[in-house]
C-alpha atoms as a PDB file:
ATOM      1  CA  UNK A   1     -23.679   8.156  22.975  1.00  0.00           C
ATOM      2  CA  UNK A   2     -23.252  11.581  22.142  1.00  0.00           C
ATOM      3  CA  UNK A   3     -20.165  13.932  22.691  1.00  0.00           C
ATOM      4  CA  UNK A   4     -21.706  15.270  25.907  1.00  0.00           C
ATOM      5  CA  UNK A   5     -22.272  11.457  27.142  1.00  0.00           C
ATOM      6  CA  UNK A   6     -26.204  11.797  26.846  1.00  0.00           C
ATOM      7  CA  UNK A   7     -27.495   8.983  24.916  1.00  0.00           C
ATOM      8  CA  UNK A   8     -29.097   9.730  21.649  1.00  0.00           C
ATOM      9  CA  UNK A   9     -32.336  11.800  22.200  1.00  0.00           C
ATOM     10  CA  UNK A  10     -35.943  10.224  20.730  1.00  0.00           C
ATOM     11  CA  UNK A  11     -37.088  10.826  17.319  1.00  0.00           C
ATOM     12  CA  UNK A  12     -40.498  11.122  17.743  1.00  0.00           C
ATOM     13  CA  UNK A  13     -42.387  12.400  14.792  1.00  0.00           C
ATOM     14  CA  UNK A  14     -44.988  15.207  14.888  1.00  0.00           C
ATOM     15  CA  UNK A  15     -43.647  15.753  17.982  1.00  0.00           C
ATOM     16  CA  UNK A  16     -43.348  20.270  18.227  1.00  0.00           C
ATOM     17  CA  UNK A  17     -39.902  19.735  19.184  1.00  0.00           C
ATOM     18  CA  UNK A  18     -38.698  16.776  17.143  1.00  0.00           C
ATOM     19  CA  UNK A  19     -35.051  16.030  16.350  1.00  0.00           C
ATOM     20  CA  UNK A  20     -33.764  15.504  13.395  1.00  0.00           C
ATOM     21  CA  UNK A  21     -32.834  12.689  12.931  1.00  0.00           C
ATOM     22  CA  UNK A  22     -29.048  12.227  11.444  1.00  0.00           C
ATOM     23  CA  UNK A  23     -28.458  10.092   8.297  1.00  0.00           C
ATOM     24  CA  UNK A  24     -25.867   7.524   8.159  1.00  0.00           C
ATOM     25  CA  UNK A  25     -24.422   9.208   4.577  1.00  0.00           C
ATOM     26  CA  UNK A  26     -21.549   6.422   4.498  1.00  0.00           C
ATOM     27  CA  UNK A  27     -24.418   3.668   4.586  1.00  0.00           C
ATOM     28  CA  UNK A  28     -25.897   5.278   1.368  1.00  0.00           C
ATOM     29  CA  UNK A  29     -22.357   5.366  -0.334  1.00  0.00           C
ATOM     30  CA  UNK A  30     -21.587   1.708   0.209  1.00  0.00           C
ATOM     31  CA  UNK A  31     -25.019   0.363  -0.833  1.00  0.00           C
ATOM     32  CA  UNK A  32     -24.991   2.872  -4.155  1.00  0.00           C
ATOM     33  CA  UNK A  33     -21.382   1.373  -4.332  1.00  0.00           C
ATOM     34  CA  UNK A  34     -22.229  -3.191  -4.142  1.00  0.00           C
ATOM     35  CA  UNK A  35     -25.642  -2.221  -5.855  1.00  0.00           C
ATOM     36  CA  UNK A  36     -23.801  -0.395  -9.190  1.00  0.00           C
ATOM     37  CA  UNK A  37     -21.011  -3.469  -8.577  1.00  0.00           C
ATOM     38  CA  UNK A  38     -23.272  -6.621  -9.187  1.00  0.00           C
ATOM     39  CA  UNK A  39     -24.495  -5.777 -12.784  1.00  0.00           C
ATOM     40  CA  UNK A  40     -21.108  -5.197 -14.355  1.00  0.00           C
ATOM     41  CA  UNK A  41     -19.478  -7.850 -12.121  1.00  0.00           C
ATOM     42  CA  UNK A  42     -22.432 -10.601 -12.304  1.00  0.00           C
ATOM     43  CA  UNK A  43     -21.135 -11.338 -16.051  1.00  0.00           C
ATOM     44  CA  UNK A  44     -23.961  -9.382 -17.817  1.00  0.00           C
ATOM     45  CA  UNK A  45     -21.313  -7.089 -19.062  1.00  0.00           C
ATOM     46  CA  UNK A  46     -18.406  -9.531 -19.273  1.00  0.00           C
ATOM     47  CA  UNK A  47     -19.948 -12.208 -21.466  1.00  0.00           C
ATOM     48  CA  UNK A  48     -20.409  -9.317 -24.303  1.00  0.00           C
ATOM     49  CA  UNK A  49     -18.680  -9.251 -27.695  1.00  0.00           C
ATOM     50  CA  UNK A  50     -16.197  -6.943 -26.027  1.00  0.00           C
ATOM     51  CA  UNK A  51     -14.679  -9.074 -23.992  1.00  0.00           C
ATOM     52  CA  UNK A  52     -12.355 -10.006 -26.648  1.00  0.00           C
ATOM     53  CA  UNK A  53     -11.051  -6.095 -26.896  1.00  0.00           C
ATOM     54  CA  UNK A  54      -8.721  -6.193 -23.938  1.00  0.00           C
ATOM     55  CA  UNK A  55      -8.747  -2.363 -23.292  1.00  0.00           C
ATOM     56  CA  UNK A  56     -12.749  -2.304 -22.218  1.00  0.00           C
ATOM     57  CA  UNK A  57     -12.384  -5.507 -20.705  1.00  0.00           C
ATOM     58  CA  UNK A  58      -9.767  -3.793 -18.026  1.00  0.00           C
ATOM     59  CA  UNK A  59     -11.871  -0.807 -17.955  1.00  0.00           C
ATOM     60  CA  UNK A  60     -15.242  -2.873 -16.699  1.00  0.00           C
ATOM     61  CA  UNK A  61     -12.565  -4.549 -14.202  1.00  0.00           C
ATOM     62  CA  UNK A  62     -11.057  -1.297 -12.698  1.00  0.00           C
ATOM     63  CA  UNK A  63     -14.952  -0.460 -12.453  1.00  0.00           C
ATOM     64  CA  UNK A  64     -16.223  -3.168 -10.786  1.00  0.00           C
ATOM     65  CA  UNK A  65     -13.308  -2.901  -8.591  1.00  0.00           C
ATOM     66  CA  UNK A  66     -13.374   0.466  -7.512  1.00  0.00           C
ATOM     67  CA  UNK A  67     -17.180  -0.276  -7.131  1.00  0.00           C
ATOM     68  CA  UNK A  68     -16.105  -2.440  -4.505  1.00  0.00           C
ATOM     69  CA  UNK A  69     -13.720  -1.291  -2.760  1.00  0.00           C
ATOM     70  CA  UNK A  70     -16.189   1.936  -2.275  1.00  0.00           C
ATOM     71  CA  UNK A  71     -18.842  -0.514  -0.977  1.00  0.00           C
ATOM     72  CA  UNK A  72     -16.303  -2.241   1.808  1.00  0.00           C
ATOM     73  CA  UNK A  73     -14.718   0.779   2.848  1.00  0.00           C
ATOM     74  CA  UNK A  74     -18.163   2.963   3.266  1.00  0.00           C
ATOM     75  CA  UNK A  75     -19.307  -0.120   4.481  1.00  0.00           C
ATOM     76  CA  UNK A  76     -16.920  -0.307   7.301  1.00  0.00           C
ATOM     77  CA  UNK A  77     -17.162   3.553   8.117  1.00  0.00           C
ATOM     78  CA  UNK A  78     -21.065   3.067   8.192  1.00  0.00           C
ATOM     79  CA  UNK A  79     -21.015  -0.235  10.380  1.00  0.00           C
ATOM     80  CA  UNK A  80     -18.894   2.506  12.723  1.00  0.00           C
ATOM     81  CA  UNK A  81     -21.314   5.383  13.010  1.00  0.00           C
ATOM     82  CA  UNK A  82     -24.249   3.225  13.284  1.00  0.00           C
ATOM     83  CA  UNK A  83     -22.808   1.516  16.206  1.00  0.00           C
ATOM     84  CA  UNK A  84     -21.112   4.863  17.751  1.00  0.00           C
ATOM     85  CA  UNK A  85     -24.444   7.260  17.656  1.00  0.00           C
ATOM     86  CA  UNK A  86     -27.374   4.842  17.327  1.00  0.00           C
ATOM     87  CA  UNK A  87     -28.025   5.008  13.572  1.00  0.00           C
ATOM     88  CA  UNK A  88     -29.727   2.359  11.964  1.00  0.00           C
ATOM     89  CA  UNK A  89     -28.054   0.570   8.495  1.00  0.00           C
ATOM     90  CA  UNK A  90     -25.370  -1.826  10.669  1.00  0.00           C
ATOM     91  CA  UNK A  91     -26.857  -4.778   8.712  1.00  0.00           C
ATOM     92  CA  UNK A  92     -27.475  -3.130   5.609  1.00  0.00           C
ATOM     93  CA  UNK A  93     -23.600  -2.038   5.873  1.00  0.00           C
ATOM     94  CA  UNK A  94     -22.479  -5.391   5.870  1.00  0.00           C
ATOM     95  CA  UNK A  95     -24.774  -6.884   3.112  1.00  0.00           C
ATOM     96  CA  UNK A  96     -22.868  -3.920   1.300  1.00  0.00           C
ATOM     97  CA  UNK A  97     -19.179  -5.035   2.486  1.00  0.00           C
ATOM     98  CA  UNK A  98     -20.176  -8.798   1.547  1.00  0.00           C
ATOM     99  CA  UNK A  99     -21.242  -7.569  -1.881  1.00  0.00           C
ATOM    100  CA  UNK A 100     -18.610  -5.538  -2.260  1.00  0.00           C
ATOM    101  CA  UNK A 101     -16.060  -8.382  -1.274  1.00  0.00           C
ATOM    102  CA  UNK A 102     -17.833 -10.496  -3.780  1.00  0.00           C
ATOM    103  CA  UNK A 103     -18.223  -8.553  -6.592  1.00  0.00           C
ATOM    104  CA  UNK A 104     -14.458  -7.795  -6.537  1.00  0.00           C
ATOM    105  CA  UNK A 105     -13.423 -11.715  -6.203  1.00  0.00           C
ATOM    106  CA  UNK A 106     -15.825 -12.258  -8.754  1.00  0.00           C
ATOM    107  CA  UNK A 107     -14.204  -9.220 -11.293  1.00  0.00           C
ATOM    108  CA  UNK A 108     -10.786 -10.663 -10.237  1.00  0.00           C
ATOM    109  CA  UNK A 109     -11.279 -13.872 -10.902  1.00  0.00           C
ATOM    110  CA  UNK A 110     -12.879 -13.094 -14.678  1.00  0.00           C
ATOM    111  CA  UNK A 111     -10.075 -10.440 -15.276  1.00  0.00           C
ATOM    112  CA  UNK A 112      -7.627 -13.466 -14.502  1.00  0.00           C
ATOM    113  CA  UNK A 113      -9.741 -16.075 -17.222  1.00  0.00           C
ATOM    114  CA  UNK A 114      -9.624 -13.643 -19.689  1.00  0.00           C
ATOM    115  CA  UNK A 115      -5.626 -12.840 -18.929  1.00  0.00           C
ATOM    116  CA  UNK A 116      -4.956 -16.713 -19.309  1.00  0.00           C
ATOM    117  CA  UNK A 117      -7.337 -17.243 -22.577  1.00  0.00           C
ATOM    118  CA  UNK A 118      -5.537 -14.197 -24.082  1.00  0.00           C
ATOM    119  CA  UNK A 119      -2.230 -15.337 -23.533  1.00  0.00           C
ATOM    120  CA  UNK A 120      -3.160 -18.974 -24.370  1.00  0.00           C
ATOM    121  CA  UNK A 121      -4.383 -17.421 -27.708  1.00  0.00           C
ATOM    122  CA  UNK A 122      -1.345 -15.327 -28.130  1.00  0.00           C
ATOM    123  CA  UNK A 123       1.242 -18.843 -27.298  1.00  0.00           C
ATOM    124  CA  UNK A 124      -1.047 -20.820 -30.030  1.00  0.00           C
ATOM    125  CA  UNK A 125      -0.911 -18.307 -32.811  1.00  0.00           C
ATOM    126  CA  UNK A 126       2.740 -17.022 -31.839  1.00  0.00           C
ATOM    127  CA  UNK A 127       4.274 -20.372 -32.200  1.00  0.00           C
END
């Protein structure tokens, strides 16, 4: 429903007085967002001979993270306007919060192995 309480007028193309019709611009951000997320969070870029040089390692992982938490908050804010004024995307918004939620378990959980290894390492050698 619209601000004056109409309900959203017909998009009808090649129509002479057709309506635009508005884009759901927070949809676009979260899929951009889960879509540049799974590459560097699937373990393409993790299994790499940088993994072992702790600095890139924890750059991928602030990456992949803000990657997702891009995708699940545009996600959210899309799943709202598509529900509020009739825009389509509401289940392409939450195939973009899922992915986004996964993604950043997934970059956690990695970041976490490689902590533990590293420090494992570090007792070994250290003692």
């Amino acid at each position: 429903m619209s601000t004056t309480g109409d309900a959203p007028g017909p998009y009808v193309q090649g129509c002479r007085n057709e309506v635009e019709r508005p884009e759901n611009r927070a949809l676009r951000i979260s899929f951009y967002g889960a879509i540049t997320a799974v590459p560097a969070g699937s373990g393409s870029m993790w299994t790499s001979g940088a993994v072992i040089y702790m600095p890139l390692t924890t750059a991928w992982f602030l990456f992949v993270e803000g990657c997702s938490i891009t995708a699940v908050v545009a996600g959210h804010r899309a799943r709202r306007q598509a529900k509020r004024h009739g825009l389509p995307g509401r289940w392409w918004a939450l195939l973009s919060i899922t992915t986004g939620w996964l993604c950043g378990l997934a970059a956690l959980l990695v970041m976490l192995l490689v902590a533990g290894v590293t420090l494992g390492i570090m007792a070994v050698f250290l003692s």
